[in-house]
Protein backbone atom coordinates (compact mmCIF):
# COMPACT_ATOMS: atom_id res chain seq x y z
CA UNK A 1 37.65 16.57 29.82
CA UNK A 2 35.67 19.81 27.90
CA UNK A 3 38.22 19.69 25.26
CA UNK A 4 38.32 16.14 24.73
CA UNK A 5 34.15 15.97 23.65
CA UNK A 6 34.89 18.39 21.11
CA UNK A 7 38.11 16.85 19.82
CA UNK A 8 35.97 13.18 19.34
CA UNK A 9 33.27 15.63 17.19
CA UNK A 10 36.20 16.83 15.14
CA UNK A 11 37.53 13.11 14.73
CA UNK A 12 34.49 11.96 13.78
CA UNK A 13 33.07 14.57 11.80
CA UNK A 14 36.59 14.14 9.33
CA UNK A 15 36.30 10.37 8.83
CA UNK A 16 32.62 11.18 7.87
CA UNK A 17 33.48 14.11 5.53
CA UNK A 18 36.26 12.14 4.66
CA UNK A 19 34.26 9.01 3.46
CA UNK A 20 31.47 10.57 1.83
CA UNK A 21 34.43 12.80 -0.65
CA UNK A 22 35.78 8.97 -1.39
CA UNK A 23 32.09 7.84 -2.07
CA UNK A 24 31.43 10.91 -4.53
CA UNK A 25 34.78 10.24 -6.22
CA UNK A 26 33.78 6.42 -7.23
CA UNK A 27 30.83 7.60 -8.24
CA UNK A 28 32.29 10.31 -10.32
CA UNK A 29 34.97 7.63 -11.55
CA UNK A 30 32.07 5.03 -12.34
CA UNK A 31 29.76 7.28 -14.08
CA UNK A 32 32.76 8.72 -16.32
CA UNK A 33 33.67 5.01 -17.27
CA UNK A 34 30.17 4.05 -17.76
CA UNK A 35 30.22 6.55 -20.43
CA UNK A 36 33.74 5.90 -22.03
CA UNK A 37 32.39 2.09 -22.35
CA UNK A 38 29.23 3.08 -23.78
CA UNK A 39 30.49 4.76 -26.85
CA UNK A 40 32.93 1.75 -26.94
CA UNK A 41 29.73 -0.72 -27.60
CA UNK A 42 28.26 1.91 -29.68
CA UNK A 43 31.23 2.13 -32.02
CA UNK A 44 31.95 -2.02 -32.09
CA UNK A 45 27.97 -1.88 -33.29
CA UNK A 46 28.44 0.98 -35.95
CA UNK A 47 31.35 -1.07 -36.82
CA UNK A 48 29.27 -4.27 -37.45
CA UNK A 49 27.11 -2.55 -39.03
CA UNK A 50 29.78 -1.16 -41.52
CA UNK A 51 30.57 -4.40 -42.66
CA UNK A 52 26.94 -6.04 -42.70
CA UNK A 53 26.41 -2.75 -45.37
CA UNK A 54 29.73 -4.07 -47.09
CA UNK A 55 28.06 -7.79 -47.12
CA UNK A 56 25.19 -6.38 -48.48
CA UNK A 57 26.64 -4.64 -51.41
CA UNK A 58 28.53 -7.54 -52.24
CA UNK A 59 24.92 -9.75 -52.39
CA UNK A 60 23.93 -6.89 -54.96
CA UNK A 61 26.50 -6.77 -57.38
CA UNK A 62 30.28 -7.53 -56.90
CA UNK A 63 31.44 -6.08 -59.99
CA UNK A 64 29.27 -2.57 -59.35
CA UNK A 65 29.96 -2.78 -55.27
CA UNK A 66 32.87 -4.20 -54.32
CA UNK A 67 35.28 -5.63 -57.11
CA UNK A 68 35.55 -1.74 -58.31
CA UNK A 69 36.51 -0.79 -55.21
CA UNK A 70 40.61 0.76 -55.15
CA UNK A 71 43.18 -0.46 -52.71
CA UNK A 72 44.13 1.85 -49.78
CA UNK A 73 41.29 4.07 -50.85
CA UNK A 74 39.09 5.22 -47.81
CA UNK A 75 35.00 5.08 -48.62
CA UNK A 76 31.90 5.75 -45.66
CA UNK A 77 29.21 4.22 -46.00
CA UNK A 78 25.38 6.08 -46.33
CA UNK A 79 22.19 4.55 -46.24
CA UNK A 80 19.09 5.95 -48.23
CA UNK A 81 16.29 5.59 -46.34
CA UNK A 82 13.49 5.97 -49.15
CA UNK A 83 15.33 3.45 -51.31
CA UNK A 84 16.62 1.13 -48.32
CA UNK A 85 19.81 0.89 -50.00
CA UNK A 86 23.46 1.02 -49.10
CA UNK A 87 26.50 2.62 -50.64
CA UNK A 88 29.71 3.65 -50.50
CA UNK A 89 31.24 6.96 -51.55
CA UNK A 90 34.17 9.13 -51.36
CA UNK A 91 32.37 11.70 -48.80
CA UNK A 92 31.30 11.04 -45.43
CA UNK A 93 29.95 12.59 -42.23
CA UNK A 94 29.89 11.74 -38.27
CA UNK A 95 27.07 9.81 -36.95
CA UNK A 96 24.88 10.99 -34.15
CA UNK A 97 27.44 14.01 -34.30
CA UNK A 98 30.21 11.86 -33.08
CA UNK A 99 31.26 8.73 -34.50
CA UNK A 100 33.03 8.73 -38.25
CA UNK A 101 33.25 5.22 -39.75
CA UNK A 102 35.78 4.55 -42.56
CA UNK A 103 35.85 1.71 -44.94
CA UNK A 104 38.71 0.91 -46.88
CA UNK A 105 39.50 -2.11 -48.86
CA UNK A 106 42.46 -4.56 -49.71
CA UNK A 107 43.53 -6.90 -52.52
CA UNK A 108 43.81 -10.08 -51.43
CA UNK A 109 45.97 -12.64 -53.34
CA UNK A 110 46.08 -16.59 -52.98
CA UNK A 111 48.79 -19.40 -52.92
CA UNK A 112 48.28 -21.11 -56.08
CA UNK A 113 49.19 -24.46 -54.73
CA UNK A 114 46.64 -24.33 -51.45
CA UNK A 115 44.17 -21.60 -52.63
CA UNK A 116 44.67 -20.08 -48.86
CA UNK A 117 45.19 -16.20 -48.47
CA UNK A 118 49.09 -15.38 -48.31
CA UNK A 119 49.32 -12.97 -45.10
CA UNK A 120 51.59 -10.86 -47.68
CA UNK A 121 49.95 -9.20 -50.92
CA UNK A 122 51.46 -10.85 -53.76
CA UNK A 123 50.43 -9.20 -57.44
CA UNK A 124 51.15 -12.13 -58.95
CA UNK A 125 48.49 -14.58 -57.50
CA UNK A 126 46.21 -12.01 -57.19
CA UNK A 127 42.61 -13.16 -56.13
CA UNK A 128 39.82 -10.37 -57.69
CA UNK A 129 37.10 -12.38 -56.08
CA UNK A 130 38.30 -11.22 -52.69
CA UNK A 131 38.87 -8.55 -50.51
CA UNK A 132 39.65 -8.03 -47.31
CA UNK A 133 37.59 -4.95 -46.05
CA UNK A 134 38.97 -3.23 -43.07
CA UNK A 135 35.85 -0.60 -41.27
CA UNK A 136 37.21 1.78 -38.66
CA UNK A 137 35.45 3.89 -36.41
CA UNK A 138 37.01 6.84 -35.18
CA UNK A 139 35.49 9.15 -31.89
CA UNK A 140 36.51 12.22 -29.62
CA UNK A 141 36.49 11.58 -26.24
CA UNK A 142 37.87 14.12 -23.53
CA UNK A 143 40.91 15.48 -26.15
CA UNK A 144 42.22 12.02 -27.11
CA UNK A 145 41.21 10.24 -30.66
CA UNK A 146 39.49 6.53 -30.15
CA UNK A 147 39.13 4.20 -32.57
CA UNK A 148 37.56 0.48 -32.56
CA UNK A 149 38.99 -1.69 -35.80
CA UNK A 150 37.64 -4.70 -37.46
CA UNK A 151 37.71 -6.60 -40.74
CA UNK A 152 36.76 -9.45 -42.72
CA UNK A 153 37.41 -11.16 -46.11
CA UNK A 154 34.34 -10.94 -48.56
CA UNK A 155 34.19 -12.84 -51.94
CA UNK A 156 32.36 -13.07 -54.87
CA UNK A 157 29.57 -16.15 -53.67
CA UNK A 158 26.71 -15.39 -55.85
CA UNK A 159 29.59 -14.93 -59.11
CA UNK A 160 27.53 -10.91 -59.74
């Protein structure tokens, strides 16, 4: 009966040792997703904010902002902070050291008959007045490439 004290200690000292390595693992697990989903929000937000820049150059000036903007082209976006003013250039850089947020635009061209936006670019019925601007935003994470994508059509309102 010695033996069999000592083999209930070994018992339950392994189902302890063995539920407290499970309960570091989650932990592990749930702190590492926290983190994945965190730069997730933070990239849908730098995203947002990519195309809240885009609707603000195109409240400035279409022609200067947006209508000379080339197809396929890739622009980033930089704000000046003593002028408070957005633009868009051919050179970018990360932000906070990790995100890099692309802009590019598209032609957009129009059924002449309905006025709606063919899915297919069509030279012919091109529509300057409109363009569908794509931002992407592009991050390392743990030797893989992630990227969060959205876009919008923005036209000419205020005719500038």
């Amino acid at each position: 009966m010695r033996g069999f004290g000592i083999l209930e200690i070994v018992i339950a000292v392994s189902i302890i040792s063995a539920t407290i390595f499970s309960l570091s693992f989650v932990f592990i697990m749930a702190s590492r997703l926290e983190s994945e989903s965190l730069n997730k929000i933070r990239a849908n937000f730098i995203a947002e904010e990519g195309l809240e820049a885009m609707r603000f150059l195109r409240d400035q000036s279409w022609a200067a902002n947006l209508g000379s903007l080339s197809a396929g082209t890739t622009y980033y976006l930089a704000f000046t902070t003593t002028t408070s003013t957005w633009s868009a250039g051919t050179n970018g850089s990360e932000i906070d050291n990790l995100f890099l947020r692309k802009v590019t635009a598209e032609n957009v061209s129009r059924d002449p008959s309905t006025q709606n936006i063919e899915s297919i670019y069509n030279a012919a019925n091109n529509d300057p007045d409109t363009k569908k601007i794509n931002v992407s935003v592009e991050w390392q994470e743990r030797s893989a490439t992630k990227m969060v994508n959205i876009s919008a059509y923005l036209s000419d309102i205020f005719d500038n």
